[in-house]
Protein backbone atom coordinates (compact mmCIF):
# COMPACT_ATOMS: atom_id res chain seq x y z
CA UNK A 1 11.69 19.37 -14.88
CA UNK A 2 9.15 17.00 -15.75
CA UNK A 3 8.31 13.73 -13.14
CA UNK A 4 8.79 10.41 -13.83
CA UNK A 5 4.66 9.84 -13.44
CA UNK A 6 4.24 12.66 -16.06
CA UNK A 7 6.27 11.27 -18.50
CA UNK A 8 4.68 7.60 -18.47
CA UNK A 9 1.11 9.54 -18.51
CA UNK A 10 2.54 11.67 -21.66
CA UNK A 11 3.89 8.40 -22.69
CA UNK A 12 0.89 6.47 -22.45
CA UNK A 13 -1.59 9.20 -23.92
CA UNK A 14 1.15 8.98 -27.24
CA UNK A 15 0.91 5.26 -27.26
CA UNK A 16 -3.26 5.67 -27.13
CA UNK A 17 -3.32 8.20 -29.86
CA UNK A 18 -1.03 5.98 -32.45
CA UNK A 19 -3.59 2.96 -31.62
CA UNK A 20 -6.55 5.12 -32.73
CA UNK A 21 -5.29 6.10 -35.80
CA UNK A 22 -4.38 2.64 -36.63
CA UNK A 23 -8.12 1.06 -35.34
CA UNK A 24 -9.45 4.40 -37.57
CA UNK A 25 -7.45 3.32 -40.71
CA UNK A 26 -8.15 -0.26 -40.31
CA UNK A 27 -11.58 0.35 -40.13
CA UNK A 28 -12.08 3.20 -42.33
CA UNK A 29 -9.41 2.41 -45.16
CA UNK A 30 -10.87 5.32 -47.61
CA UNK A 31 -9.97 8.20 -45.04
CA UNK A 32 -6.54 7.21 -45.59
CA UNK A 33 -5.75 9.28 -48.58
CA UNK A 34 -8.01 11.77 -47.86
CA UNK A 35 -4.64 13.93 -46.12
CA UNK A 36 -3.18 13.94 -49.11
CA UNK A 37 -4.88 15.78 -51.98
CA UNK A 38 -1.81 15.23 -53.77
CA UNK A 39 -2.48 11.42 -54.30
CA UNK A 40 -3.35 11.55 -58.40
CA UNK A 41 -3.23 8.18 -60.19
CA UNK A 42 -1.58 8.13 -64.08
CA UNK A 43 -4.04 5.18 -65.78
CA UNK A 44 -3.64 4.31 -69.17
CA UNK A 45 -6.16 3.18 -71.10
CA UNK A 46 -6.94 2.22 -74.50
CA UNK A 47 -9.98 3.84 -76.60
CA UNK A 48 -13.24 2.77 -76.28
CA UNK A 49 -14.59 2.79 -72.82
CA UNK A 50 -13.11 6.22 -71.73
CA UNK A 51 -16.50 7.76 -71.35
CA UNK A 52 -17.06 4.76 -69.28
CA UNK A 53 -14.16 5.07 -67.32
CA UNK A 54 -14.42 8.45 -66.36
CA UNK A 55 -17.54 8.14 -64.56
CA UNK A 56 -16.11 4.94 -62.46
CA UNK A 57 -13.48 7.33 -61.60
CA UNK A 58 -15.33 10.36 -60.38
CA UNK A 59 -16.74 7.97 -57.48
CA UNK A 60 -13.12 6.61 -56.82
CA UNK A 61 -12.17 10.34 -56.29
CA UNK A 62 -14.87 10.83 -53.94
CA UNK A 63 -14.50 7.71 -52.10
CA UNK A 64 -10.70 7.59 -51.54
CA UNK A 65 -9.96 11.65 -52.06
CA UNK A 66 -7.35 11.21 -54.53
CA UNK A 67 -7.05 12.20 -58.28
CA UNK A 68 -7.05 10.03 -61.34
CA UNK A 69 -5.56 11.37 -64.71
CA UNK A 70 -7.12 9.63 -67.34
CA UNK A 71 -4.50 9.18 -70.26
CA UNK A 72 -6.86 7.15 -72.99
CA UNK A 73 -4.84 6.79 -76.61
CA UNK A 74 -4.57 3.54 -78.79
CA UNK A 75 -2.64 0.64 -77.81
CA UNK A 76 0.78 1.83 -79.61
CA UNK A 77 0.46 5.18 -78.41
CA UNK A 78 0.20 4.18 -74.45
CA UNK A 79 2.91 1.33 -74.87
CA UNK A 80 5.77 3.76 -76.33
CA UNK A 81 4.66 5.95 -73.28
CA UNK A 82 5.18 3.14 -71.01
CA UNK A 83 8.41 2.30 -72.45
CA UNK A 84 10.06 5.48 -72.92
CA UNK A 85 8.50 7.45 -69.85
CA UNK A 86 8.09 4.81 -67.39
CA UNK A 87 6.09 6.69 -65.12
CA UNK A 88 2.45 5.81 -64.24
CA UNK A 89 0.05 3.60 -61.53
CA UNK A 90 -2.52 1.57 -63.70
CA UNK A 91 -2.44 -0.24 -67.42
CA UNK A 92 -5.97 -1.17 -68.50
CA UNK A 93 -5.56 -2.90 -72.03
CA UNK A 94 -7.80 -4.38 -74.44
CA UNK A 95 -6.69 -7.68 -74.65
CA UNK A 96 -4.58 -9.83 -72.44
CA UNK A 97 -1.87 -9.99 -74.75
CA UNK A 98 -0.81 -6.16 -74.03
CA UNK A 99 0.19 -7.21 -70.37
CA UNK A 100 1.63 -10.14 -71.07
CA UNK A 101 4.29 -7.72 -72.91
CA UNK A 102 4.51 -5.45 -70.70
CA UNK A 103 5.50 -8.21 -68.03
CA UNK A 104 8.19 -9.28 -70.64
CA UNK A 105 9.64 -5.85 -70.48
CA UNK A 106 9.20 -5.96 -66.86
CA UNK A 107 6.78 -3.21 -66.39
CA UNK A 108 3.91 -5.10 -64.69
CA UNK A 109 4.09 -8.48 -62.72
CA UNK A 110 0.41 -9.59 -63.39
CA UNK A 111 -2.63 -8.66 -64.63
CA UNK A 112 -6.70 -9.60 -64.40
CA UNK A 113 -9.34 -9.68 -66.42
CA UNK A 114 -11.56 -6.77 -65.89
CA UNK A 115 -14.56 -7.17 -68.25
CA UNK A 116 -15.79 -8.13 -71.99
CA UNK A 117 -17.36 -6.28 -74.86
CA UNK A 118 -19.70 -8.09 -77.15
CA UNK A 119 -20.31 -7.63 -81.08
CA UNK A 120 -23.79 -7.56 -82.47
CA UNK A 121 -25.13 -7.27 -85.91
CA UNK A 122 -26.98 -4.27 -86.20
CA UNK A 123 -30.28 -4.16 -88.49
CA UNK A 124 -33.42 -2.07 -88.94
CA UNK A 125 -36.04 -1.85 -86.42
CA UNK A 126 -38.08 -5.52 -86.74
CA UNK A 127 -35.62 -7.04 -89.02
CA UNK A 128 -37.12 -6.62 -92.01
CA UNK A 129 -34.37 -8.42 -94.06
CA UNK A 130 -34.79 -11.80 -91.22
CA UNK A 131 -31.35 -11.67 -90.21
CA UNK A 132 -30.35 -14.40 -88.09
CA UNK A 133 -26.78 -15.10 -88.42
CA UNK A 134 -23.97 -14.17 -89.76
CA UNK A 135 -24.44 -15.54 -92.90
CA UNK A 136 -27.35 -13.99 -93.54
CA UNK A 137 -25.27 -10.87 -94.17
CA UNK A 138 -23.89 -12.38 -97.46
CA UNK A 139 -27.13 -12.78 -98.87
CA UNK A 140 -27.27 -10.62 -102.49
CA UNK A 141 -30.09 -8.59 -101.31
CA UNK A 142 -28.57 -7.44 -97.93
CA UNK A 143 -26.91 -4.36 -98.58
CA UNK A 144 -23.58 -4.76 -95.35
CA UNK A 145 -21.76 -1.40 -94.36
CA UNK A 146 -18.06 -2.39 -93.38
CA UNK A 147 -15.22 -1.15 -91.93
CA UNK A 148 -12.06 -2.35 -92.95
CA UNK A 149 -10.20 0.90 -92.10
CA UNK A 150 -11.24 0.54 -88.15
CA UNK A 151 -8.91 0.13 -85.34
CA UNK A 152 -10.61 -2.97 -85.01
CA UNK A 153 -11.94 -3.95 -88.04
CA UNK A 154 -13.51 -7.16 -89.26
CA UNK A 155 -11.14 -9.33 -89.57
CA UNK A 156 -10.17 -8.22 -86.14
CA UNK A 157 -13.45 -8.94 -84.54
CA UNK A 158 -13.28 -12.64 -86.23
CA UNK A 159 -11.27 -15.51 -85.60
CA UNK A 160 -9.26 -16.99 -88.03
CA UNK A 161 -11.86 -19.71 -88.77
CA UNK A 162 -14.38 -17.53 -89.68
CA UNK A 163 -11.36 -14.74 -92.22
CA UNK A 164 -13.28 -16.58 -95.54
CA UNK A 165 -16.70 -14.86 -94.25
CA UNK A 166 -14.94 -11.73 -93.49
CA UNK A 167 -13.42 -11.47 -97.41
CA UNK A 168 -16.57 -12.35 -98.79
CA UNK A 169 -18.55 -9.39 -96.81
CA UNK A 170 -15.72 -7.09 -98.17
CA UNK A 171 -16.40 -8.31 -101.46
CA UNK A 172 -19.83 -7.53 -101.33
CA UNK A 173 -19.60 -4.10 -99.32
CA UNK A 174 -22.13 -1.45 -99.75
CA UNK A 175 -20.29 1.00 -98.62
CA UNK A 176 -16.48 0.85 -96.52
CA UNK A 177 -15.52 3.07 -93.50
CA UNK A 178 -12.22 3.99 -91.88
CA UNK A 179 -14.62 4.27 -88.64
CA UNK A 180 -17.36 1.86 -87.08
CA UNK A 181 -19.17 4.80 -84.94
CA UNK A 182 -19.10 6.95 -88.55
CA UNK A 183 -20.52 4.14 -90.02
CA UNK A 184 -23.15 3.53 -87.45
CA UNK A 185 -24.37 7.11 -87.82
CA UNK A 186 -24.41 6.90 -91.34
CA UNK A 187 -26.61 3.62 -91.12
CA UNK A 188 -28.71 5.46 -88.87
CA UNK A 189 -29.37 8.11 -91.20
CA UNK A 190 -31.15 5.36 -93.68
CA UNK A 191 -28.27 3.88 -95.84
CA UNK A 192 -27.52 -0.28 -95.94
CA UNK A 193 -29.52 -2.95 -93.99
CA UNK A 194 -26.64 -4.36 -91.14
CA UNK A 195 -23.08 -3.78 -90.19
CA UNK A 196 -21.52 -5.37 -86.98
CA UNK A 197 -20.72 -2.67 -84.24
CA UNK A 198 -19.86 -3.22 -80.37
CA UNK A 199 -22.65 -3.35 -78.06
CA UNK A 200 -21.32 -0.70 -76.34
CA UNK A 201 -21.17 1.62 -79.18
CA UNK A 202 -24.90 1.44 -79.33
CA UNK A 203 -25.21 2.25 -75.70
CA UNK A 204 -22.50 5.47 -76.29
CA UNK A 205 -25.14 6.70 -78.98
CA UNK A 206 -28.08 5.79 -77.01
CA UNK A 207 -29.59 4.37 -80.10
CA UNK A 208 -31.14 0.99 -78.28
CA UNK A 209 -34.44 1.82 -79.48
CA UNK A 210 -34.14 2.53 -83.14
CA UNK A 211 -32.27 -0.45 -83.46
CA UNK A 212 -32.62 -4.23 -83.52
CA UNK A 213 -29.56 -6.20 -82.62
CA UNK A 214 -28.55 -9.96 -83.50
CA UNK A 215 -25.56 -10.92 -80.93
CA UNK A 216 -22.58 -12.64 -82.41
CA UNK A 217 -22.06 -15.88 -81.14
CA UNK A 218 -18.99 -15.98 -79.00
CA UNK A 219 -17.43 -18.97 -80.77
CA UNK A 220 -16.99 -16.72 -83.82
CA UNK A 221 -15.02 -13.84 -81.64
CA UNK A 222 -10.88 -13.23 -81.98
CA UNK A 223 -11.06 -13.22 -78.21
CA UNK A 224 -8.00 -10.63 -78.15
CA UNK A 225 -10.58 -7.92 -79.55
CA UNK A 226 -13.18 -8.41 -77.05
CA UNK A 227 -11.48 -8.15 -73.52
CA UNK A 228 -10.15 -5.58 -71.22
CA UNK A 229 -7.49 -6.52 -68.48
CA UNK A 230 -6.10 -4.19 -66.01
CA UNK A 231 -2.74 -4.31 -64.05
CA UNK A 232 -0.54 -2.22 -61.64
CA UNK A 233 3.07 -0.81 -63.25
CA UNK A 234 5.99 -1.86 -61.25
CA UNK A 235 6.90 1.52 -60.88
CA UNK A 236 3.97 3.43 -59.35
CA UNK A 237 4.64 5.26 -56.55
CA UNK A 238 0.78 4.60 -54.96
CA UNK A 239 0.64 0.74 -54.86
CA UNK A 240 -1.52 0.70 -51.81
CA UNK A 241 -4.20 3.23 -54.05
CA UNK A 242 -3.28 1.13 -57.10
CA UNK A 243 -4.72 -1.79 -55.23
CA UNK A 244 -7.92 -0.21 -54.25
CA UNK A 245 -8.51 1.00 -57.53
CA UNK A 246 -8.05 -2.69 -59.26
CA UNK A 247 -10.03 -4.04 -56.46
CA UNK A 248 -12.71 -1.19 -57.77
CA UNK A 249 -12.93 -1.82 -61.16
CA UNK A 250 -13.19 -6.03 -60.29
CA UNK A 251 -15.75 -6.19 -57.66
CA UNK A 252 -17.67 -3.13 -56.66
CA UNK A 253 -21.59 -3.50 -57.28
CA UNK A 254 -22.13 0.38 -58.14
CA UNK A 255 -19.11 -0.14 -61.06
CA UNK A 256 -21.06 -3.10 -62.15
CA UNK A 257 -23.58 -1.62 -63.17
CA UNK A 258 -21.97 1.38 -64.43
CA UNK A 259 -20.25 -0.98 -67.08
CA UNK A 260 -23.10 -2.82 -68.06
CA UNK A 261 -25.50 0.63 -68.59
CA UNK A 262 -22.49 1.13 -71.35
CA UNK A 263 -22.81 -2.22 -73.21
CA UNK A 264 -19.84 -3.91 -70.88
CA UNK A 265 -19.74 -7.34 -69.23
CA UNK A 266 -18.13 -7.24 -66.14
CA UNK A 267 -15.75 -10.40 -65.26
CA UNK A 268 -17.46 -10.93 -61.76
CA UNK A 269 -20.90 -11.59 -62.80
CA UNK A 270 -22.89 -14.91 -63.57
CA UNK A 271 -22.05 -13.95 -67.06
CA UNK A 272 -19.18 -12.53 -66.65
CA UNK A 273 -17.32 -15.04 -65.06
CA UNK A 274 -19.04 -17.72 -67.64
CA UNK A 275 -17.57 -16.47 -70.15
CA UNK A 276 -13.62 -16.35 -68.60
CA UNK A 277 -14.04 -19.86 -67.63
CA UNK A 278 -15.60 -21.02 -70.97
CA UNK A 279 -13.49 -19.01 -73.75
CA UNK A 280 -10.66 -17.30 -72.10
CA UNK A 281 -9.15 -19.77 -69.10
CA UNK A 282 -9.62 -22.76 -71.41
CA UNK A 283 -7.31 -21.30 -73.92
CA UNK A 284 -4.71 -20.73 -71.11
């Protein structure tokens, strides 16, 4: 039979080991999920910066010992996912619209702006053809690659303002594509003298220097097409992880300046937050 002084010094020895491990987590929040290989985060994410994505996530794996799955697909794929399936941890969306629905259909509670992608006209090396602007592109001697057939294409880049511009470059097309990185490529092999790409897509074909690059003014942007939000789905089953992760992607240096090596602006940055307060919380 155990004594009464043995069981308060088992006792106390208990109590001491429970306040380590909490003074360990506290301290040392990543070691948390490192017991549990099993911890694998569903993220959905629309095309575009998946080859960006899945390098942020190989350090999150590494840091917090967890999985992510990686489920990139366009906008209408991930949403009927999201609505029929309802399972997943993370939505990141291009546009802030996207989780504005998905709070309608009560699938997310909030979201944040993440970072922005920027459009640039894209011309020979030098500028030969002294492009400055946009409507330099309608000039009769500038031969314009488009591509109406895009995901995003121009009239999706453009606001609503700017739509007469956008029918007149159609009208004066050299040549039309259903993609804007097949179109790139094909201006790269010698054909036309601009089209308008994403900065990043430059970056993704590592093309910087055999370019020259004119940035679109951001007054001329549909803002939808040029932001990326991220939220947490009600339903996730690792909110604590989720949390880590969104506080990843928003404010850790390394991710920084993983997103801006691929053409990205990330939200918290000079720039960054410049341009939420300027175009995007004004319009709220």
């Amino acid at each position: 039979m155990v004594s009464k002084d043995k069981k308060i010094k088992y006792i106390l020895i208990f109590v001491s080991f429970l306040i380590s491990i909490t003074c360990y987590a506290y301290f040392f929040p990543e070691v948390q999920f490192s017991k549990n290989s099993k911890d694998t985060l569903t993220i959905y994410a629309c095309g575009g910066s998946t080859e960006m994505l899945n390098k942020i996530d190989k350090l999150f794996e590494e840091k917090y010992h967890c999985k992510i799955n990686l489920i990139s697909s366009n906008t209408v794929e991930y949403l009927n996912l999201l609505t029929h399936v309802k399972k997943g941890d993370i939505v990141i969306s291009r546009s802030t619209e996207t989780p504005v629905y998905l709070k309608d259909l009560g699938a997310v509670d909030n979201y944040s702006i993440a970072y922005f992608t920027t459009w640039d006209i894209v011309v020979r090396r030098g500028n030969p053809k002294h492009i400055k602007t946009i409507n330099d592109l309608l000039k009769p001697d500038v031969k314009v690659l488009t591509a109406s057939g895009a995901s995003i294409n121009e009239y999706g880049i453009f606001n609503q303002k700017s739509w007469s511009f956008v029918s007149e470059l159609y009208d004066k097309s050299y040549k039309d594509f259903n993609c804007r990185r097949a179109m790139l490529k094909y201006f790269l092999d010698g054909y036309g003298d601009a089209c308008i790409v994403e900065d990043r897509l430059i970056h993704d074909l590592h093309v910087e220097d055999d370019v020259s690059t004119i940035k679109i003014p951001w007054k001329f942007y549909y803002l939808q097409s040029s932001v990326f939000s991220i939220s947490m789905l009600k339903y996730s089953k690792h909110r604590e992880l989720d949390e880590k992760y969104i506080d990843f992607i928003l404010n850790n240096d390394t991710v920084k300046k993983i997103m801006e090596s691929y053409g990205y602006i990330p939200v918290n940055t000079k720039e960054g937050k410049y341009i939420l307060r300027r175009y995007y919380e004004s319009q709220q």
